[in-house]
PDB file of N, CA and C in Angstrom:
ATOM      1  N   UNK A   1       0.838  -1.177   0.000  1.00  0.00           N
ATOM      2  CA  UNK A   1       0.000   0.000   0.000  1.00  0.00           C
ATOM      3  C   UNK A   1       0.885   1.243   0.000  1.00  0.00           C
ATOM      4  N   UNK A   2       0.784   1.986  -0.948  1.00  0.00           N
ATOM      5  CA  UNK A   2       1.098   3.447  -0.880  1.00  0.00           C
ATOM      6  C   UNK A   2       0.182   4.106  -0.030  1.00  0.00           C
ATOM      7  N   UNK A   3       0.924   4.970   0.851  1.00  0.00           N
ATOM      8  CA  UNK A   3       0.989   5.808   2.392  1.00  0.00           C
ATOM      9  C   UNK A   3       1.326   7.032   1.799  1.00  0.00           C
ATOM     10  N   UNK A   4       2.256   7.449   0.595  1.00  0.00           N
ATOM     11  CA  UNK A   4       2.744   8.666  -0.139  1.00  0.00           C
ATOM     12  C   UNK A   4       4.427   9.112   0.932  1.00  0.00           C
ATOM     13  N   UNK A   5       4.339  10.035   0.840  1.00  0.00           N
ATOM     14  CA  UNK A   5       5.888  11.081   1.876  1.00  0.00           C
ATOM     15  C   UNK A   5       5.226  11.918   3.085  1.00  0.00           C
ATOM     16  N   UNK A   6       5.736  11.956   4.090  1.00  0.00           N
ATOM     17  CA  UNK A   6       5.710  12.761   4.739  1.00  0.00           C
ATOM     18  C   UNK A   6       6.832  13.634   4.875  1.00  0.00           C
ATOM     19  N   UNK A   7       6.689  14.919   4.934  1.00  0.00           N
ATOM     20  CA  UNK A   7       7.897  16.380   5.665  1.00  0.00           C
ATOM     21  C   UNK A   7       7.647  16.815   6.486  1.00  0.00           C
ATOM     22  N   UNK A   8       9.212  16.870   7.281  1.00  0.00           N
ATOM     23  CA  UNK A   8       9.150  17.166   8.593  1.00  0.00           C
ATOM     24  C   UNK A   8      10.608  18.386   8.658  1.00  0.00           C
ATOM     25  N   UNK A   9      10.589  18.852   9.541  1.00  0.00           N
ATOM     26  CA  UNK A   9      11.683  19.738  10.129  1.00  0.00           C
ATOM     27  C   UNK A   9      11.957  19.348  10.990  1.00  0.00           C
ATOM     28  N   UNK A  10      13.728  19.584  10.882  1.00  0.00           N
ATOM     29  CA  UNK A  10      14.320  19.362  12.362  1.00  0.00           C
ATOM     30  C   UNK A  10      14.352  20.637  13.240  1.00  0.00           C
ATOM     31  N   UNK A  11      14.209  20.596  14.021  1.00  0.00           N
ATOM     32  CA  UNK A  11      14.467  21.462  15.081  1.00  0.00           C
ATOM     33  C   UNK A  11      15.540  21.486  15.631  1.00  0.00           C
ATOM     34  N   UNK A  12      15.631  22.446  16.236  1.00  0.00           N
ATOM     35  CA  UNK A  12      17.318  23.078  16.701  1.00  0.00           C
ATOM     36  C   UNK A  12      17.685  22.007  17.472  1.00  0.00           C
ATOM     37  N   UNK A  13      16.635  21.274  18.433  1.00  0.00           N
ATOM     38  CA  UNK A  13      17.123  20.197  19.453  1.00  0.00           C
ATOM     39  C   UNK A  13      17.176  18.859  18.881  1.00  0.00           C
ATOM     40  N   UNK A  14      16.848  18.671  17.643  1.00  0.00           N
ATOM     41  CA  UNK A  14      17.091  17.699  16.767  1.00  0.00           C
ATOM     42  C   UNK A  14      16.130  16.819  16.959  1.00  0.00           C
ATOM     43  N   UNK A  15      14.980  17.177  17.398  1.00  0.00           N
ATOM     44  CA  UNK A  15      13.228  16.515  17.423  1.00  0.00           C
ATOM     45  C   UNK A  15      12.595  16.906  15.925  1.00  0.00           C
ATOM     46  N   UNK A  16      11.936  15.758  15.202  1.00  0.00           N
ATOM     47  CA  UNK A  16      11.545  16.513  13.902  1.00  0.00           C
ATOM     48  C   UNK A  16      10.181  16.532  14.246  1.00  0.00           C
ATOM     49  N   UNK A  17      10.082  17.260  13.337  1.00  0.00           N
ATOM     50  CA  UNK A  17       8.357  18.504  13.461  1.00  0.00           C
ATOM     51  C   UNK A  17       7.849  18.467  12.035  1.00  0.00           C
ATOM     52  N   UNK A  18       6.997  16.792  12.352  1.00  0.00           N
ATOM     53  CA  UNK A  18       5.556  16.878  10.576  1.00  0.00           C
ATOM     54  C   UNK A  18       4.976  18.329  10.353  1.00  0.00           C
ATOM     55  N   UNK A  19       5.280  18.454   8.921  1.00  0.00           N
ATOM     56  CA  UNK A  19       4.720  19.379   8.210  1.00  0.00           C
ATOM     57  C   UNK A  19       3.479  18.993   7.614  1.00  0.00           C
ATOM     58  N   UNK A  20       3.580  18.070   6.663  1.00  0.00           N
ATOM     59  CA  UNK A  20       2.766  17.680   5.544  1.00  0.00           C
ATOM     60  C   UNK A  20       2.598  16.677   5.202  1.00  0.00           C
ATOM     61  N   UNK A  21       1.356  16.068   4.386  1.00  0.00           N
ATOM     62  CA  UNK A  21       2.061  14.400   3.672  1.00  0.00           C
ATOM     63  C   UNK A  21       1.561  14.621   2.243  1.00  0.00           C
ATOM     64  N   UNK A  22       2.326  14.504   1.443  1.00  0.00           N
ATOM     65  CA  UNK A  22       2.732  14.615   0.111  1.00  0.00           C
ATOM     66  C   UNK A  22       2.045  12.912  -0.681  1.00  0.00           C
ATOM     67  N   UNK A  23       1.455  13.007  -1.967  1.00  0.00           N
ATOM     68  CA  UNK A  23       1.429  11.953  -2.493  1.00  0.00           C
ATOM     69  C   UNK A  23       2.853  11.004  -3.617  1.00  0.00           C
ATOM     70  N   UNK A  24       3.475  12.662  -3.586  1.00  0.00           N
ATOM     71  CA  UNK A  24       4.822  11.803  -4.199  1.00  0.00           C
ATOM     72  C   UNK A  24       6.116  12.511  -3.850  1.00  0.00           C
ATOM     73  N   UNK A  25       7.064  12.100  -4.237  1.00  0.00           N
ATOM     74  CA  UNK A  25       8.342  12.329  -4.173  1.00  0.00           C
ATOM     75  C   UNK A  25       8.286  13.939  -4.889  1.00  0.00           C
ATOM     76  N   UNK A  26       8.148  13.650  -6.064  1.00  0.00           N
ATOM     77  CA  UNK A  26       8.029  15.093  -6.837  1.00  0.00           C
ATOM     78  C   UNK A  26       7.346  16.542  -5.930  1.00  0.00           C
ATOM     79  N   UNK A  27       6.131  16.209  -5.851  1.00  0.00           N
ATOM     80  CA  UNK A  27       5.192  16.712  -4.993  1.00  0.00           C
ATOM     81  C   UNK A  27       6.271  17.156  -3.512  1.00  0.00           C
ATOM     82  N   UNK A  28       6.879  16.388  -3.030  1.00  0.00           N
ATOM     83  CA  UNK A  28       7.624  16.420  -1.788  1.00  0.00           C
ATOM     84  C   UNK A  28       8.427  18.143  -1.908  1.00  0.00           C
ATOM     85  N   UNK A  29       9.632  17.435  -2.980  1.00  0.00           N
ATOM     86  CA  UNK A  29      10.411  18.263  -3.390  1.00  0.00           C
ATOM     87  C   UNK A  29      10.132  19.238  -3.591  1.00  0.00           C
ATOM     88  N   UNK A  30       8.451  19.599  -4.246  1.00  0.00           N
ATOM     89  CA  UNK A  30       8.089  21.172  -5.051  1.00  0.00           C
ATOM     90  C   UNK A  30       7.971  22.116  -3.304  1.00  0.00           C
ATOM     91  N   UNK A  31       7.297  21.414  -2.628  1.00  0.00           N
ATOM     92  CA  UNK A  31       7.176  21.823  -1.443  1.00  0.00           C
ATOM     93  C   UNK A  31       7.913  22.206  -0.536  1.00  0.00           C
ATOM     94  N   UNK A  32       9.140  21.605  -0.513  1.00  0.00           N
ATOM     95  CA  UNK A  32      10.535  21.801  -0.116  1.00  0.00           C
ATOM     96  C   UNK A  32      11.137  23.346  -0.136  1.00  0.00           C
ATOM     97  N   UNK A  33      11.033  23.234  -1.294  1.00  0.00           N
ATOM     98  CA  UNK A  33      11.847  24.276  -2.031  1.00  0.00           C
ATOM     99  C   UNK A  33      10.879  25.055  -1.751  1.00  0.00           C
ATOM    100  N   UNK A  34       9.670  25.841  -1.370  1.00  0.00           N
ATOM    101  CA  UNK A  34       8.560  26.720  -1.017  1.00  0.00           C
ATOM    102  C   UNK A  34       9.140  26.617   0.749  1.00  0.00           C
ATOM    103  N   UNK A  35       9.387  25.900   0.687  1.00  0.00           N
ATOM    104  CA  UNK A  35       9.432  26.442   2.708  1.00  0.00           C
ATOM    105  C   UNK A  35      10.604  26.143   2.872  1.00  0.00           C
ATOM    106  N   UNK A  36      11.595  26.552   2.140  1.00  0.00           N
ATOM    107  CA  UNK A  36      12.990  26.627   1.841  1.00  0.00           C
ATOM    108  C   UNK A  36      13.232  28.062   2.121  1.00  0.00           C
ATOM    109  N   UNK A  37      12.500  28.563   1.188  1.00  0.00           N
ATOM    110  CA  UNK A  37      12.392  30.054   0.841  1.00  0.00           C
ATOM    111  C   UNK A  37      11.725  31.078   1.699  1.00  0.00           C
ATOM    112  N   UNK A  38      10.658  30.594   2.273  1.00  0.00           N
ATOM    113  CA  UNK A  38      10.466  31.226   3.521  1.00  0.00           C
ATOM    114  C   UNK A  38      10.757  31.248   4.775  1.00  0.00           C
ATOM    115  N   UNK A  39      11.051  29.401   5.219  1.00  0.00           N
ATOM    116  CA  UNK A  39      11.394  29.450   6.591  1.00  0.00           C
ATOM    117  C   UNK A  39      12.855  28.826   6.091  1.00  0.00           C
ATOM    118  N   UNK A  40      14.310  28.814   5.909  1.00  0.00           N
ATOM    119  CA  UNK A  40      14.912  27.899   6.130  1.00  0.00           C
ATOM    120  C   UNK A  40      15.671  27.146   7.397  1.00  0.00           C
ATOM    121  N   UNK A  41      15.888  26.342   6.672  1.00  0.00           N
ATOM    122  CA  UNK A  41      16.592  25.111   7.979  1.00  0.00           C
ATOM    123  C   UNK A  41      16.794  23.839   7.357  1.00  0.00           C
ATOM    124  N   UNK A  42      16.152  23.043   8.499  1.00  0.00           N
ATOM    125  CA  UNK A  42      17.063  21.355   7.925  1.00  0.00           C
ATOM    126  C   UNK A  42      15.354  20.618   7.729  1.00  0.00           C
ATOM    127  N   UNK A  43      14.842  20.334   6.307  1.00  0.00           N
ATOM    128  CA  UNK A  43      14.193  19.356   6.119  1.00  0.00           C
ATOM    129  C   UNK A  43      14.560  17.809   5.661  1.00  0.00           C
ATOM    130  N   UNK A  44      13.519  17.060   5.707  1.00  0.00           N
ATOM    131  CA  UNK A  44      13.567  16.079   5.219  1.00  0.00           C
ATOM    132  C   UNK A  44      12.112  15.405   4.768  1.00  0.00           C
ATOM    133  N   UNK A  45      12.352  14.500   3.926  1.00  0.00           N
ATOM    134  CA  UNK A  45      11.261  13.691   3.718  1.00  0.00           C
ATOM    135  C   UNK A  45      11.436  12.280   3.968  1.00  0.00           C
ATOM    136  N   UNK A  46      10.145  11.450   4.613  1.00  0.00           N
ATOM    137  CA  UNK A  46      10.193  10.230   4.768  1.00  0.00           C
ATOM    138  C   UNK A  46       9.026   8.899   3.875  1.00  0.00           C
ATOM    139  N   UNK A  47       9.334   8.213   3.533  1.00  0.00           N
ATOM    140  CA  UNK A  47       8.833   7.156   2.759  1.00  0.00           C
ATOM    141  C   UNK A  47       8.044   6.886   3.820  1.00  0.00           C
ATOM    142  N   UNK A  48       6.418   7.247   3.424  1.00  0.00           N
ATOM    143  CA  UNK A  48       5.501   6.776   4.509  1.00  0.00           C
ATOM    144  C   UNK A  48       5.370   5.281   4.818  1.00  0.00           C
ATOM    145  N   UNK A  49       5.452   4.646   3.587  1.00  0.00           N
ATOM    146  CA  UNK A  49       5.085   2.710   3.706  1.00  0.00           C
ATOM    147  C   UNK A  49       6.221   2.372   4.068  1.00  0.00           C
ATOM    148  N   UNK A  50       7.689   2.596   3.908  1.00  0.00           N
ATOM    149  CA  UNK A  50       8.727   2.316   4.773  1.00  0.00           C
ATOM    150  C   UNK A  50       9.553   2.575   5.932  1.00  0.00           C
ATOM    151  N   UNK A  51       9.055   3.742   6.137  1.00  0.00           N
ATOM    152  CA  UNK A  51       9.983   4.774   7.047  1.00  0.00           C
ATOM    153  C   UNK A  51      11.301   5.539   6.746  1.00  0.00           C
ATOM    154  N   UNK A  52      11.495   5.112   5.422  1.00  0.00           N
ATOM    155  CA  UNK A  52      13.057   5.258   5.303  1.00  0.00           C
ATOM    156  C   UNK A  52      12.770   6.566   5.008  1.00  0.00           C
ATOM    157  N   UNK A  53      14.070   7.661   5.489  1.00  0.00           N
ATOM    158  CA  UNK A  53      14.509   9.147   5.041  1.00  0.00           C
ATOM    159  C   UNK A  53      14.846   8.995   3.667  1.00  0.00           C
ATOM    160  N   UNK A  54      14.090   9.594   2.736  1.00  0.00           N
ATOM    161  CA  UNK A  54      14.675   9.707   1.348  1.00  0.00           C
ATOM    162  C   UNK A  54      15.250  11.023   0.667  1.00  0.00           C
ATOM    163  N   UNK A  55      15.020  11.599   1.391  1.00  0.00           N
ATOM    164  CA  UNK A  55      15.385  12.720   0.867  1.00  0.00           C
ATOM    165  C   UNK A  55      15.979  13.899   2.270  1.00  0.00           C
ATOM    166  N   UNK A  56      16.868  14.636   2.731  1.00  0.00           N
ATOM    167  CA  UNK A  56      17.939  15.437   3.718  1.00  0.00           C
ATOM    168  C   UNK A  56      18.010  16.703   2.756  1.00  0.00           C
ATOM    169  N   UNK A  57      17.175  17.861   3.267  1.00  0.00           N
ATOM    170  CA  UNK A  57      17.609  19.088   2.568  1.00  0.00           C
ATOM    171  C   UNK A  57      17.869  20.418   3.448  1.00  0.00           C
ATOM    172  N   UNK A  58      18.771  20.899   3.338  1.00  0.00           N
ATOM    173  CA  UNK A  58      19.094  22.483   4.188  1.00  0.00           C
ATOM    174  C   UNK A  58      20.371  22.000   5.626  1.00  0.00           C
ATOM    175  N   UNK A  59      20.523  20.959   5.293  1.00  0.00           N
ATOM    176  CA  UNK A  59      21.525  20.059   6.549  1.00  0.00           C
ATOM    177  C   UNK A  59      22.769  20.709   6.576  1.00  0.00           C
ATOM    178  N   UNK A  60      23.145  21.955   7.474  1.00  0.00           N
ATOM    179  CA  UNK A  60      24.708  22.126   7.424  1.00  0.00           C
ATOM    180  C   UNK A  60      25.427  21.465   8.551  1.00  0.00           C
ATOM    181  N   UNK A  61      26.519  20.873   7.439  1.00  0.00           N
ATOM    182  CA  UNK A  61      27.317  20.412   7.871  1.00  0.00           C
ATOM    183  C   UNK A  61      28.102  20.742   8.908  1.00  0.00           C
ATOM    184  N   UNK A  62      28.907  20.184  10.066  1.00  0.00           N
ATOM    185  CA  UNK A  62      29.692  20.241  10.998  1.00  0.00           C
ATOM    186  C   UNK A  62      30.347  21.007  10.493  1.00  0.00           C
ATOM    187  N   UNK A  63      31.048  21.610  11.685  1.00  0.00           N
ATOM    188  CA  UNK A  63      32.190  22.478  11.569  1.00  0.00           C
ATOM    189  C   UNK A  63      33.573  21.730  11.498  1.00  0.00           C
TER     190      UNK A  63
END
């Protein structure tokens, strides 16, 4: 069964915070990039029927 994506934000304390649930990957991404632009930070998206993180966007790297 397709479940679709969910997006979430990490938070500063590194708890993530659901945004949305998306029916696709594409769909994910367009959305991304819209609350990229207004709020940024560290998103991600997750494979609802698997759990797996598929997608890590706005993640800076260690110092």
């Amino acid at each position: 069964m397709d479940l679709g994506f969910d997006i979430f934000r990490t938070l500063d304390d590194g708890t993530p915070l659901w945004i949305k649930q998306v029916a696709s990957l594409d769909d994910g991404k367009k959305h991304l990039e819209a609350l990229m632009s207004a709020a940024p930070g560290e998103y991600f998206i997750r494979d609802a029927s698997t759990g797996e993180i598929v997608l890590k966007w706005g993640a800076i790297p260690p110092a």
